[in-house]
Protein backbone atom coordinates (compact mmCIF):
# COMPACT_ATOMS: atom_id res chain seq x y z
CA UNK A 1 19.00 -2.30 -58.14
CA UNK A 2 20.23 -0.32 -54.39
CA UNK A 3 22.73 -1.32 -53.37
CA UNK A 4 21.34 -2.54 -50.07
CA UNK A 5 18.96 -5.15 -52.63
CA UNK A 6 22.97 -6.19 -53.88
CA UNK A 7 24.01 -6.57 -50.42
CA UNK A 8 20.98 -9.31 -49.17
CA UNK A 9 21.57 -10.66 -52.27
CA UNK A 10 24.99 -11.51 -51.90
CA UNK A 11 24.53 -12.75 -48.51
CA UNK A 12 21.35 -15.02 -49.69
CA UNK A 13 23.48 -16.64 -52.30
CA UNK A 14 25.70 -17.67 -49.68
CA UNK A 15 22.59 -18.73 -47.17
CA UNK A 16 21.22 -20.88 -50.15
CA UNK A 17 24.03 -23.05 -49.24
CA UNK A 18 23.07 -24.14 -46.02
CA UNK A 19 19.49 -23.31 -45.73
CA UNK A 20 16.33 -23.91 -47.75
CA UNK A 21 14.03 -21.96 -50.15
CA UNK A 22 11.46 -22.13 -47.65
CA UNK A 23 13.89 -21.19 -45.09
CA UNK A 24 15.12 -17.53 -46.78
CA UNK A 25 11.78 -17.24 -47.96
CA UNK A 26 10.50 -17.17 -44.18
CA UNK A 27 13.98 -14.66 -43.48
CA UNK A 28 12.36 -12.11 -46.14
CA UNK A 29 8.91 -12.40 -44.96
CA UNK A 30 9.58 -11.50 -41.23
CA UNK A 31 12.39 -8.80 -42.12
CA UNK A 32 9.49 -7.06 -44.27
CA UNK A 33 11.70 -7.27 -47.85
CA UNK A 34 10.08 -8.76 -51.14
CA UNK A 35 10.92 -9.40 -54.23
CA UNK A 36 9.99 -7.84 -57.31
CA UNK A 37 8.42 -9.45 -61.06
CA UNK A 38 12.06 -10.36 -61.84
CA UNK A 39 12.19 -12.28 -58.58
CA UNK A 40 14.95 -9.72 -57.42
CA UNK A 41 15.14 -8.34 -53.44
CA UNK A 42 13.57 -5.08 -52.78
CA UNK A 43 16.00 -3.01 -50.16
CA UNK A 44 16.07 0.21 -50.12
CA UNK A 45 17.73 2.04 -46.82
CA UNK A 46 19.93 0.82 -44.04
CA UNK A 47 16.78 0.36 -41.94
CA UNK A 48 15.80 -2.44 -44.26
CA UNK A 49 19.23 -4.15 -43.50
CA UNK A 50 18.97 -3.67 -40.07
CA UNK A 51 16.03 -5.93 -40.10
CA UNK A 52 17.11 -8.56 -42.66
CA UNK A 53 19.93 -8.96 -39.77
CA UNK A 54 17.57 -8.47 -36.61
CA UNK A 55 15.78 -11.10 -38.31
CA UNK A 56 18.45 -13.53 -38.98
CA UNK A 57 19.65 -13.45 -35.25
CA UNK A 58 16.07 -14.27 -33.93
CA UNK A 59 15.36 -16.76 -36.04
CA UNK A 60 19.16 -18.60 -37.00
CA UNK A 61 21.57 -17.01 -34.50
CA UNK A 62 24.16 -14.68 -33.64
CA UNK A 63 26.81 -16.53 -36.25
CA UNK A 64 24.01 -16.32 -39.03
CA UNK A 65 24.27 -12.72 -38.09
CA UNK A 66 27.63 -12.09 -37.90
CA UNK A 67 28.28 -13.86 -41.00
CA UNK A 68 25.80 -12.15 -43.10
CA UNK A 69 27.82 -8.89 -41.96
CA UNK A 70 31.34 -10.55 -42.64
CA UNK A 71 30.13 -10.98 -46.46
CA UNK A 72 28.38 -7.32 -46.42
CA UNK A 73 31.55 -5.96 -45.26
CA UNK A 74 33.85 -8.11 -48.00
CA UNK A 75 31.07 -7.04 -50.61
CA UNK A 76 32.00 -2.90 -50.10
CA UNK A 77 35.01 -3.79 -49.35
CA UNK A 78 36.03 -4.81 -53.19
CA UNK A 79 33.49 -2.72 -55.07
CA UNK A 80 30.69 -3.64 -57.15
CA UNK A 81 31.14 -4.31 -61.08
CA UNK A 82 29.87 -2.68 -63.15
CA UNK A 83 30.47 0.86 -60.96
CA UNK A 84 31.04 2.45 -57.67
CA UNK A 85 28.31 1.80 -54.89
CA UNK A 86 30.61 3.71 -52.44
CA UNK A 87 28.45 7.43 -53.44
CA UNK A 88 25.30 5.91 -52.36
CA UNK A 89 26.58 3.86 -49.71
CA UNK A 90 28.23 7.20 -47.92
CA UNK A 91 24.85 9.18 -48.61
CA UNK A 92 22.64 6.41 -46.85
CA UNK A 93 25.29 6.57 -44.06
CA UNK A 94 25.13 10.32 -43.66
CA UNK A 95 21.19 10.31 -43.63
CA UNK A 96 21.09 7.82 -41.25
CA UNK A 97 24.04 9.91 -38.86
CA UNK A 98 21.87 12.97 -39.27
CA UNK A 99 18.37 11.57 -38.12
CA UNK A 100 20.26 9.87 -35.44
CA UNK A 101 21.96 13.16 -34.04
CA UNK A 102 18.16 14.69 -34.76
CA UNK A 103 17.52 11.82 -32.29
CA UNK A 104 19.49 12.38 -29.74
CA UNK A 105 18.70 16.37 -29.47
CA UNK A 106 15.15 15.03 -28.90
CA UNK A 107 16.28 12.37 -26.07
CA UNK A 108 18.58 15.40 -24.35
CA UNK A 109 15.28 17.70 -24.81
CA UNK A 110 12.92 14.97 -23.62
CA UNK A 111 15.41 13.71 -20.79
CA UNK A 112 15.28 17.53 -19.49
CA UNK A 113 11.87 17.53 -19.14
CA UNK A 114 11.72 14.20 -17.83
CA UNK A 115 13.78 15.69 -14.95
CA UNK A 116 11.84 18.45 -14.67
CA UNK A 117 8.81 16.83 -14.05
CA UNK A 118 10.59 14.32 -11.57
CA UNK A 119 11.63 17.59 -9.62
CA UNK A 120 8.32 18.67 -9.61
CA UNK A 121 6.97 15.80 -8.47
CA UNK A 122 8.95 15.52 -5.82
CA UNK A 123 8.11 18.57 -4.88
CA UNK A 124 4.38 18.11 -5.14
CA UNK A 125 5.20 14.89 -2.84
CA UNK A 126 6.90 16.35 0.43
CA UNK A 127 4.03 18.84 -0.09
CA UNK A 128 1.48 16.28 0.05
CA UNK A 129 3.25 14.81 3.05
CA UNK A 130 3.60 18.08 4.79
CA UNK A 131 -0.11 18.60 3.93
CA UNK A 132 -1.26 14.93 5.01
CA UNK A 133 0.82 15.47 8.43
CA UNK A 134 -1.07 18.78 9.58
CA UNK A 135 -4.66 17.35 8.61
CA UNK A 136 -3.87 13.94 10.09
CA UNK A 137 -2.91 16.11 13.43
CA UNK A 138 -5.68 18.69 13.21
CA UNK A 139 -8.27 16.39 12.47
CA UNK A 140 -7.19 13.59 14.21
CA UNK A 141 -6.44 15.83 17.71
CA UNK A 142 -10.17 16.44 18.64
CA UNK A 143 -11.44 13.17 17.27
CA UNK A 144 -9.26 11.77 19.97
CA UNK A 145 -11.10 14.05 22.34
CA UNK A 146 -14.74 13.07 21.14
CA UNK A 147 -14.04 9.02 21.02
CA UNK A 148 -12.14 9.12 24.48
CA UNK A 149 -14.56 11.08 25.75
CA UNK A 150 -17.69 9.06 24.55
CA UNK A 151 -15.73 6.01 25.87
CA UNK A 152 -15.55 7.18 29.17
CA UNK A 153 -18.96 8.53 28.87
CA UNK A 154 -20.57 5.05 28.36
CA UNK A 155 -18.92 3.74 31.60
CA UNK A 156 -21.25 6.56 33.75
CA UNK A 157 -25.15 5.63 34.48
CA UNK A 158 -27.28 6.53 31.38
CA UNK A 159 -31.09 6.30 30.41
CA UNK A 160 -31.78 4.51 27.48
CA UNK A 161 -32.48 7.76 25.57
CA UNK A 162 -28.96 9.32 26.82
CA UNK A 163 -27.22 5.76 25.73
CA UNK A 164 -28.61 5.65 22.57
CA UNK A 165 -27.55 9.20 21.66
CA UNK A 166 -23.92 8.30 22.86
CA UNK A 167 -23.92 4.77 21.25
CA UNK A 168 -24.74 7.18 17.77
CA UNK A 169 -22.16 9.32 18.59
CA UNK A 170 -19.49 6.73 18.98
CA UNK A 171 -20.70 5.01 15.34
CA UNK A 172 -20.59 8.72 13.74
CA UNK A 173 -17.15 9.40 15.28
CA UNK A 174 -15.18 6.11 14.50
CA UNK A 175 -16.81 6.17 11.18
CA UNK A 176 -15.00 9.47 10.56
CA UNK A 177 -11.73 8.36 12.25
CA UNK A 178 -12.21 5.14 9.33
CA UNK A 179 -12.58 8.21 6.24
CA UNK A 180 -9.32 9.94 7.98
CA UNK A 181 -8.00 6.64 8.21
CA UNK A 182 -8.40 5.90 4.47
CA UNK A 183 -6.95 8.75 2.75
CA UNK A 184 -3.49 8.92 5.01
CA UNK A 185 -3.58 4.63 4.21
CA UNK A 186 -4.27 5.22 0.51
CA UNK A 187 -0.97 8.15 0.73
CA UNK A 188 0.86 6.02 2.06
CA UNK A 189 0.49 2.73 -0.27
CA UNK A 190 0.59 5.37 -2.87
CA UNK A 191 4.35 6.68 -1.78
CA UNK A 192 5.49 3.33 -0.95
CA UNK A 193 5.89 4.11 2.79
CA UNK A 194 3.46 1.49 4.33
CA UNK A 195 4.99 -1.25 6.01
CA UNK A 196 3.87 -4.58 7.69
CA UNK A 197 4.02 -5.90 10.43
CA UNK A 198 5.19 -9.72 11.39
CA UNK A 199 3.64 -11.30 14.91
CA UNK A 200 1.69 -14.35 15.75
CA UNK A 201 -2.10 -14.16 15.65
CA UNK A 202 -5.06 -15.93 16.04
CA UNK A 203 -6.54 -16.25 13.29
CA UNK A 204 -9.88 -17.93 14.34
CA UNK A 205 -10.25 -15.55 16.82
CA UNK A 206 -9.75 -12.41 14.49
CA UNK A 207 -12.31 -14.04 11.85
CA UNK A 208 -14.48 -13.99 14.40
CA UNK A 209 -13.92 -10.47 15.61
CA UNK A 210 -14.81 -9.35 12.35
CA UNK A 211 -17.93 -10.43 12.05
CA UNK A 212 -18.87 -9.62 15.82
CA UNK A 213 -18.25 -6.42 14.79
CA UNK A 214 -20.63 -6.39 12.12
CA UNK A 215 -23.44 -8.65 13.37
CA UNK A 216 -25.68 -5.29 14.83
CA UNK A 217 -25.20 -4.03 11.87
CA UNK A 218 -26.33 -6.85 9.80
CA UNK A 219 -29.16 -7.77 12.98
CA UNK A 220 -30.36 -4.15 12.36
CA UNK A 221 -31.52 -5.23 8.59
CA UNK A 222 -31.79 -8.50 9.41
CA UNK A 223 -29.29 -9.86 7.54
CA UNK A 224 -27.87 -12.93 8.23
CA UNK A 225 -23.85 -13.55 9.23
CA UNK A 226 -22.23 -17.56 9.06
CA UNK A 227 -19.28 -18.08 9.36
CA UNK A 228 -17.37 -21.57 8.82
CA UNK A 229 -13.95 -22.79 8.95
CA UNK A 230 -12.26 -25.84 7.19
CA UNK A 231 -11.16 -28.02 9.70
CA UNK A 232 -7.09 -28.16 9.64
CA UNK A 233 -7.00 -24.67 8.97
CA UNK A 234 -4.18 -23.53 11.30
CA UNK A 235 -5.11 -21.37 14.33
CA UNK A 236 -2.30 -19.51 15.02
CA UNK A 237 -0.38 -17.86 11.52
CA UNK A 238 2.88 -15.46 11.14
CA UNK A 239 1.06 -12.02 9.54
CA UNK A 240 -0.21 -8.25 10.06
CA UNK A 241 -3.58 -9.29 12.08
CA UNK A 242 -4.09 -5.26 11.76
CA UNK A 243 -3.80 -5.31 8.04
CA UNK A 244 -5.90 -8.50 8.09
CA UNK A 245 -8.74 -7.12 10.14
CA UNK A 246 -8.54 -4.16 8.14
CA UNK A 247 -9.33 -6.12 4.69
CA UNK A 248 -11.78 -8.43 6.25
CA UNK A 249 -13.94 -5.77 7.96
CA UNK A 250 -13.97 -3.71 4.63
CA UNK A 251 -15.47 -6.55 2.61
CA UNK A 252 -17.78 -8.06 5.25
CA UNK A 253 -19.01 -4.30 6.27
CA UNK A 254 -19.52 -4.00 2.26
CA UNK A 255 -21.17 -7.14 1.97
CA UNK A 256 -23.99 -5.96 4.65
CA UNK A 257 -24.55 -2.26 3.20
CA UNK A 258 -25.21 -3.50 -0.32
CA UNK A 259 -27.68 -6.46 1.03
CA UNK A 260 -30.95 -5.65 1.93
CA UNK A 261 -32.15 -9.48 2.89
CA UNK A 262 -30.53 -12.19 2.90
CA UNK A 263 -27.21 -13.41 4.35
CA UNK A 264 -23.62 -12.79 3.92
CA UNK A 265 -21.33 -15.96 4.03
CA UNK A 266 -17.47 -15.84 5.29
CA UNK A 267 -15.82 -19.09 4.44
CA UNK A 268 -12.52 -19.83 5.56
CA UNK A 269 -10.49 -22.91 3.88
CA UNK A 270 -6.96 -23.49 2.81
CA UNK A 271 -4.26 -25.29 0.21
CA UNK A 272 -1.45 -26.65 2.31
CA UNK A 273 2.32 -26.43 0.70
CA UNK A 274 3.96 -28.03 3.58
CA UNK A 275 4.81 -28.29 6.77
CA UNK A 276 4.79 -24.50 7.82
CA UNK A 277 3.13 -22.90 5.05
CA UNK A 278 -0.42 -22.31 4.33
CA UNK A 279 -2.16 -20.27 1.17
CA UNK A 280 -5.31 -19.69 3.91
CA UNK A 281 -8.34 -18.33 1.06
CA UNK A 282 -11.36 -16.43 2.77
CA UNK A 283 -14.14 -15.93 0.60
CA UNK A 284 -16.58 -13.28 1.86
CA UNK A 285 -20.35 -13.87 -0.51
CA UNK A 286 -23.60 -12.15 -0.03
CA UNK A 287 -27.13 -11.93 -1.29
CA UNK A 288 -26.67 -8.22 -2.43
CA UNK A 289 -27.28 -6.07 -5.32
CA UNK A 290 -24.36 -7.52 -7.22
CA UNK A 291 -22.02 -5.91 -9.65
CA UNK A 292 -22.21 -5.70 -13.25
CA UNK A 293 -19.68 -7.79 -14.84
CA UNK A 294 -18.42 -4.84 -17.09
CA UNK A 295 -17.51 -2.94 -13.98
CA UNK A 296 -15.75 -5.41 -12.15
CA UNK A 297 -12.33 -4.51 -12.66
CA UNK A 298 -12.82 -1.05 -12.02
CA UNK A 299 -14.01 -1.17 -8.69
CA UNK A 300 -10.52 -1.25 -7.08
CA UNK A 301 -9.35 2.04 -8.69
CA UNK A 302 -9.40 4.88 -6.31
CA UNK A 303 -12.27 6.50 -5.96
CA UNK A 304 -14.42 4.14 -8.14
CA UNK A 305 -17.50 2.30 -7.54
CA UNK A 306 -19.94 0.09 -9.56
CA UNK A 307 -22.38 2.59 -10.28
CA UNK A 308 -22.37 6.41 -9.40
CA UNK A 309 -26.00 6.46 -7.74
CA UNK A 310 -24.28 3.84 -5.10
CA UNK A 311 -22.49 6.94 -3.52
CA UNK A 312 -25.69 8.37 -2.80
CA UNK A 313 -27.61 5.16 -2.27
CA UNK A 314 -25.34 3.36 0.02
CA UNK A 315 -22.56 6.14 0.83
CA UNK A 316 -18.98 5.50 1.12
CA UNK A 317 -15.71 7.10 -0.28
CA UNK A 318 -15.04 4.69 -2.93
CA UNK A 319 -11.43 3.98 -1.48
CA UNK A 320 -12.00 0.61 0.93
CA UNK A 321 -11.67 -1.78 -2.29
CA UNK A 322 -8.57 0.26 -3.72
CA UNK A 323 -6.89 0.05 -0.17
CA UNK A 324 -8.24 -4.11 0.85
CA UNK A 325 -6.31 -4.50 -2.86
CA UNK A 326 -3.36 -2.64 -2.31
CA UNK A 327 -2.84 -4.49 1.19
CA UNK A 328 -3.54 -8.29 0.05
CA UNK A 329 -1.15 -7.68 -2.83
CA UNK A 330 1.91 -6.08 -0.04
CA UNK A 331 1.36 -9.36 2.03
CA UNK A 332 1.48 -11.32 -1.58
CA UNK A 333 -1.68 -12.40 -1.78
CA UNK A 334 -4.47 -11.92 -4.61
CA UNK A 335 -8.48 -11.24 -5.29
CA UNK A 336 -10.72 -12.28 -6.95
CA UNK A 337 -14.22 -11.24 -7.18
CA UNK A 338 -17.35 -13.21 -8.85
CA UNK A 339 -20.62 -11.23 -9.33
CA UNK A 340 -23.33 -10.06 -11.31
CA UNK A 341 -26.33 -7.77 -11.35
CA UNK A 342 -28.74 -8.54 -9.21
CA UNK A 343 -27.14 -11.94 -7.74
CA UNK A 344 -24.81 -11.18 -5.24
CA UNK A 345 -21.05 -10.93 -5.04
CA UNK A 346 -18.15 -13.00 -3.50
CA UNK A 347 -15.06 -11.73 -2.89
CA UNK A 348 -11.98 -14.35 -2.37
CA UNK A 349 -8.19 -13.13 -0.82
CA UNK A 350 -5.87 -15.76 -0.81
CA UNK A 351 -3.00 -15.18 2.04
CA UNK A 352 0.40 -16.56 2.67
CA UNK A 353 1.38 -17.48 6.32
CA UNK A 354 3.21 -19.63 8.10
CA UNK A 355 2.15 -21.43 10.84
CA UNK A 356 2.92 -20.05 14.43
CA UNK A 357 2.69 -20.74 18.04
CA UNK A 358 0.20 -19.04 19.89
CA UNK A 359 0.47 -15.56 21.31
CA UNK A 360 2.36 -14.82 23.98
CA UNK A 361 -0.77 -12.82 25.36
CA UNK A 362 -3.12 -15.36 25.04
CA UNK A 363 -0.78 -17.89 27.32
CA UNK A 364 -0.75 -15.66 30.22
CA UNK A 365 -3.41 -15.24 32.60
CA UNK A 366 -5.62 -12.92 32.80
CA UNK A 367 -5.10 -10.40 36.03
CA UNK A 368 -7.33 -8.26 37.86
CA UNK A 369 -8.29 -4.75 36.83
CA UNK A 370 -5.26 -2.34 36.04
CA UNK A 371 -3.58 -0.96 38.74
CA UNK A 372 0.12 0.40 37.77
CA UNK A 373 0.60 2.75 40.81
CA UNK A 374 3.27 4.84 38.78
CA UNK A 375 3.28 8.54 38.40
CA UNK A 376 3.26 9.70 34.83
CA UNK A 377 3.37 13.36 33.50
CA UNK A 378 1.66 14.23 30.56
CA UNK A 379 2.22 17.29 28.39
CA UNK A 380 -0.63 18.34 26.02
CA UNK A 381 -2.28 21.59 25.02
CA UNK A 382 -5.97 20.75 23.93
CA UNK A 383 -7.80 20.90 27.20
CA UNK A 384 -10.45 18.44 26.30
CA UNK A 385 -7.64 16.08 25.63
CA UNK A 386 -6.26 16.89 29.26
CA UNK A 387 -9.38 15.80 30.79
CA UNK A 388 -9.66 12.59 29.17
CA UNK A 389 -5.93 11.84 29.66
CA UNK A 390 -6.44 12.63 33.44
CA UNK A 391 -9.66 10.35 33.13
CA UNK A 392 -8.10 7.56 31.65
CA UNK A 393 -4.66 7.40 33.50
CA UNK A 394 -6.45 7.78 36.81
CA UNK A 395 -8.79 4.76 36.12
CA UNK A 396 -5.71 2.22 35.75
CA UNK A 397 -4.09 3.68 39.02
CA UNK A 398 -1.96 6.25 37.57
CA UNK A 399 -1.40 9.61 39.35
CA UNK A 400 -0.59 11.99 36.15
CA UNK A 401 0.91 15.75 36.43
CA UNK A 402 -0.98 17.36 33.11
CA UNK A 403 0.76 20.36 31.81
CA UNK A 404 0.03 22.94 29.05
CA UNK A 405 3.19 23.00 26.58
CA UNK A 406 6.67 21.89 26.28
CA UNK A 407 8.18 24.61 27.90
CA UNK A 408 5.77 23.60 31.18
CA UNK A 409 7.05 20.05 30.64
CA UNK A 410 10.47 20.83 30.96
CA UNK A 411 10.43 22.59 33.89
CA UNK A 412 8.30 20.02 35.94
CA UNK A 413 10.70 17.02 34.67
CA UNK A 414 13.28 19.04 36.32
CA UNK A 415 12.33 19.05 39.90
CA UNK A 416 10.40 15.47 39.99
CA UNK A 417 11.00 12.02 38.86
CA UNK A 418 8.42 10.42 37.15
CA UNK A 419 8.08 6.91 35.98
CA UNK A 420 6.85 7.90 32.95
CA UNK A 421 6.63 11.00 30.45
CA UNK A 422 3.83 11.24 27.72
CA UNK A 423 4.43 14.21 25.01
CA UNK A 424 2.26 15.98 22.90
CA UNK A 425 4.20 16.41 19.27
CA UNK A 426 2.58 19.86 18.59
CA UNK A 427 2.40 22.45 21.15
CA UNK A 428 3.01 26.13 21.56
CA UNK A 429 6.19 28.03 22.81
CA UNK A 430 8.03 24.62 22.93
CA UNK A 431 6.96 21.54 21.30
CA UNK A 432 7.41 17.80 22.17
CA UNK A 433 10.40 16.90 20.65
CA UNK A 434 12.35 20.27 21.58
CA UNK A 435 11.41 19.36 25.21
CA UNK A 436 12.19 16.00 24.77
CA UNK A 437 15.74 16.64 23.41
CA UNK A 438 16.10 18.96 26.42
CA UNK A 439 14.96 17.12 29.29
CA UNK A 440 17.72 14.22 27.72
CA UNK A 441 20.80 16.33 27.67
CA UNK A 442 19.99 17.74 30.83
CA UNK A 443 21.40 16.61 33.98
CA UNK A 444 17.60 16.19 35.86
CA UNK A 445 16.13 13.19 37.46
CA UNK A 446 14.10 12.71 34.41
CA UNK A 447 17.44 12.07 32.61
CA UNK A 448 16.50 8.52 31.28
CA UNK A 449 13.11 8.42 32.38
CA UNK A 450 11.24 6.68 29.05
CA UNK A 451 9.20 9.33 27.04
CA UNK A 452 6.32 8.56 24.53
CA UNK A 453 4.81 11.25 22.04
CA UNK A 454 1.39 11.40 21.89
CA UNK A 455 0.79 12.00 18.25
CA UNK A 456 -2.02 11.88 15.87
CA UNK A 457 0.43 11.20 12.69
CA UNK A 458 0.69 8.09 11.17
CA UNK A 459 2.76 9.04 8.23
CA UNK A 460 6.30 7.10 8.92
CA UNK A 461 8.82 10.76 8.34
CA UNK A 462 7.28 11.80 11.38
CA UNK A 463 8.00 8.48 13.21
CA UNK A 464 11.25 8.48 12.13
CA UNK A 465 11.68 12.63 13.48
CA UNK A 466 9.94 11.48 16.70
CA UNK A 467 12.45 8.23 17.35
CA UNK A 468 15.57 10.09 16.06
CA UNK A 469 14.61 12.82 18.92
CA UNK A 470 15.23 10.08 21.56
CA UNK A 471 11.43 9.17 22.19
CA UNK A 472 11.12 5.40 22.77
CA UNK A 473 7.50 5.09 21.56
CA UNK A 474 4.11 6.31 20.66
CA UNK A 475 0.55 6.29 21.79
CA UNK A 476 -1.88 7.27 18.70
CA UNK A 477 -4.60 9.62 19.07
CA UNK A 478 -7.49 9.38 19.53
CA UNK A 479 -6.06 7.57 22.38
CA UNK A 480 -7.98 4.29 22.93
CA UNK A 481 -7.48 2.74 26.66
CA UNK A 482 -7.15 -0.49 25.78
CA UNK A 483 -4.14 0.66 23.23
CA UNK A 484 -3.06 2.80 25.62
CA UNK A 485 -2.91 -0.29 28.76
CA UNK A 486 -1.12 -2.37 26.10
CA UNK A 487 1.69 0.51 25.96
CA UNK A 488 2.01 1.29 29.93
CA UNK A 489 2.28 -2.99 30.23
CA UNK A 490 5.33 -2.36 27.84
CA UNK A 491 6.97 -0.25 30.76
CA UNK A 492 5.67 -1.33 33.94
CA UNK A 493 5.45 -4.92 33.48
C-alpha cells in the first residue's frame, strides 16, 4: 500500500466517526480514488491527495479540510509501523517541486510572449488609428465637397432630368459617407473609444423620422411602412437619439432591401418599472426573405451575413447588424431576432430610458430664415470646399474671409477681428492647430475670438489633440448646413 492510500486511510477512520458510509463513499467518488478487491484506498501521488482534500472542502468545509491535514501531518509526523514512509514521502515531494519549477519556466516563457504580443498589439493599434485618421480625412474631405455641393445644387432651378441626376447623386454620395461611416464606428466600438451621448429627445418624433426616411424607398417597391405606438409610451426619454436613429434606420432600411412585397411593421410598446424609468421595446418585422434559423446568431459578427449570394443579391458590407448590436448593448439594451426561411424576420431592441421633459428646441419658436450678420474667417485648402463654405455661410448672412492655409490664417487674424474663426485641421505650410495655438498666444484682436476646426475625423485622439490646442468646437465634414446653423446658434445666440 503508498503511502498516500495510508494517509486517506487514516483520515477516513477518523471521518467514519462523524460521517456515514454513504457519506465517504460520495468523498472517494468525486476525489476520483477507489478501492481495490480487498476494499483498500487506491492513492498513488500527491495529486490524488490534493483532491481527496479539494473535495472535502467543497463538499464538508474548510474544518473537514483542515482536519484531514492535522491527522496527515500527525500520521508522518510519528512514522508508520512496520517501516519508514519518510523515502517515498521525500521522493513524491521532490517530483512534485521539480514539475512545478518545470511549471513556472513555462509561465515566465509564456508570460514573455504574452507581453510580446500585447506590445505588438499595441502597436498594430495606434497604427490602425493613425491609418483610420488619414482615410477618415482623405476620404471624408471631398465627400464633404460633393454632398455640400449637391445640397446647394438642389436649391437652384432644375429640369426634371437635371433633378433626377442630382437626387441620384445625393443617394450615391450619402450612401458612401454611411460605408465610411461604418468602418471608423465599427474601430471605434472595437477599441473601446465610442462614447454616448445623454440629452432629451423625442422619441415619437425620431420613430417617425426613421421611417420618413425610408418610405421612397419602400414606395419605390411598393412596400408597405406602419408604424404604431402603445399608448403611454413616453414622448420625451433621456438617451443618444443619434445612436438611436442610427440602429433604427439600419434595421428598417434592412427590412425594405430584403422584401420584395409586402410590408414592414415598426411597433413601438413598453414595460414600465416606475415612475421615471421605461424598458421602451421596438420591434421592426417584415415580409422578407427571412433567415435560416441555423444562421441566426451569426449575422451580428463582422462582416457576416445570412447567405453569401445576399452580398451580391442585395449588396451591403455586412457590418450594420455587428454595429446596431454593439450600440444597443453600450446603452444596455438587448436583441433579439425571430425568423425563418422564407417567412420574414423581426427584429426586437429593448432600451432603457428615463423619462424627460421636452427639448429645449422644440419649446422655442420657430424664427425667420437665418440671418447672423457676423463676419467669420474660414481657413481651408481644398478649393471646392472653399466654394461651398463661401456658399453656405453667405446664405445665413455671414460675410466669410476664405483663406488657403494656416500660415494665411494667421496673418489675416492679425489685422481684423472676426466674430468667428473656422479651421481646417490639415493644411500645408501651417496647419490648423499650429495656427490656432498661435493666433492664442498672440497679442491680436483675434486673441479670444472662439475658433472651431473643421475636421473630417471622428476618431476621439484627434478630438482630444484638437480641444487640448485651445479650439472650442468642431463642425464635421462633409459639412451639412443644418449641422452647421445648429453650431453658429451656439455662438451667436
Amino acid at each position: 500500500m503508498s503511502v498516500w492510500s495510508k494517509l486517506v486511510r487514516g483520515h477516513l477512520a477518523a471521518l467514519s466517526e462523524s460521517c456515514s458510509d454513504e457519506v465517504i463513499d460520495f468523498m472517494l467518488l468525486e476525489s476520483g480514488l477507489s478501492r481495490d478487491k480487498h476494499g483498500e484506498i487506491q492513492a498513488d501521488s500527491f495529486a490524488d491527495l490534493n483532491r481527496y482534500l479539494d473535495t472535502l472542502e467543497n463538499y464538508l468545509g474548510l474544518l473537514y479540510r483542515e482536519r484531514a491535514e492535522k491527522i496527515f501531518s500527525d500520521v508522518i509526523e510519528q512514522g508508520w509501523q512496520g517501516g519508514d514512509a519518510r523515502p517515498e514521502l521525500d521522493a513524491s515531494f521532490h517530483e512534485e517541486l521539480e514539475q512545478k519549477a518545470k511549471l513556472a519556466k513555462k509561465l515566465e516563457s509564456l508570460n514573455k510572449d504574452l507581453l510580446q504580443a500585447k506590445e505588438s498589439a499595441e502597436v498594430a493599434s495606434r497604427a490602425k488609428s493613425v491609418f483610420l485618421a488619414s482615410m477618415s480625412h482623405e476620404i471624408r474631405t471631398p465627400m464633404n465637397g460633393v454632398i455640400a455641393s449637391v445640397q446647394l445644387l438642389q436649391d437652384t432651378p432644375l429640369d426634371k432630368e437635371q433633378n433626377e441626376l442630382v437626387s441620384l447623386i445625393w443617394r450615391s454620395s450619402n450612401a458612401l459617407l454611411n460605408i465610411i461611416n461604418d468602418i471608423l464606428d465599427l474601430s471605434k466600438i472595437e477599441a473601446g473609444h465610442l462614447q454616448l451621448n445623454r440629452e432629451s429627445f423625442n422619441l415619437r418624433q425620431l420613430i417617425a423620422d426613421v421611417s420618413d426616411l425610408n418610405r421612397a424607398t419602400a414606395d419605390d417597391k411598393q412596400v408597405a411602412i406602419n408604424v404604431t405606438v402603445e399608448d403611454g409610451t413616453p414622448p420625451y426619454v433621456l438617451g443618444d437619439p443619434v445612436r438611436v436613429r442610427q440602429v433604427l434606420i439600419n434595421l428598417v432600411s434592412n427590412a425594405i432591401k430584403f422584401t420584395r412585397e409586402g410590408h414592414v411593421n415598426v411597433e413601438v410598446g413598453y414595460d414600465r418599472i416606475d415612475d421615471e424609468r421605461y424598458n421602451v421595446i421596438i420591434e421592426i418585422s417584415d415580409t422578407g426573405i427571412g433567415i435560416p434559423k441555423d444562421r441566426i446568431e451569426k449575422i451580428f459578427e463582422s462582416y457576416e451575413q445570412a447567405d453569401a449570394s445576399i452580398g451580391r443579391n442585395y449588396g451591403g458590407t455586412g457590418l450594420g447588424l455587428t454595429i446596431c448590436k454593439s450600440l444597443v448593448d453600450l446603452m444596455d439594451g438587448y436583441v433579439e431576432v425571430e425568423s425563418e426561411t422564407g417567412k420574414g424576420a423581426s427584429f426586437i431592441i429593448t432600451l432603457p430610458f428615463r423619462v424627460a421633459d421636452m427639448p429645449r428646441e422644440e419649446r422655442e419658436i420657430p424664427g425667420v430664415p437665418k440671418n447672423y450678420g457676423k463676419k467669420v474667417l474660414v481657413a481651408e485648402d481644398n478649393v471646392v470646399n472653399q466654394r461651398v463654405a463661401q456658399k453656405m455661410l453667405t446664405r445665413v448672412g455671414i460675410d466669410a474671409d476664405i483663406v488657403f492655409d494656416g500660415e494665411a490664417a494667421i496673418e489675416a487674424a492679425s489685422n481684423r477681428q472676426y466674430d468667428l474663426i473656422m479651421m481646417d485641421i490639415e493644411m500645408p505650410v501651417v496647419d490648423g492647430i499650429e495656427a490656432t495655438r498661435v493666433i492664442q498666444a498672440g497679442n491680436g484682436p483675434n486673441k479670444k475670438t472662439p475658433i472651431l476646426a473643421l475636421t473630417a475625423s471622428v476618431l476621439d485622439d484627434d478630438r482630444k489633440r484638437i480641444l487640448a490646442a485651445g479650439m472650442q468646437g468642431f463642425v464635421g465634414k462633409p459639412v451639412r448646413l443644418t449641422q452647421l446653423t445648429q453650431e453658429l446658434d451656439r455662438w451667436f445666440n
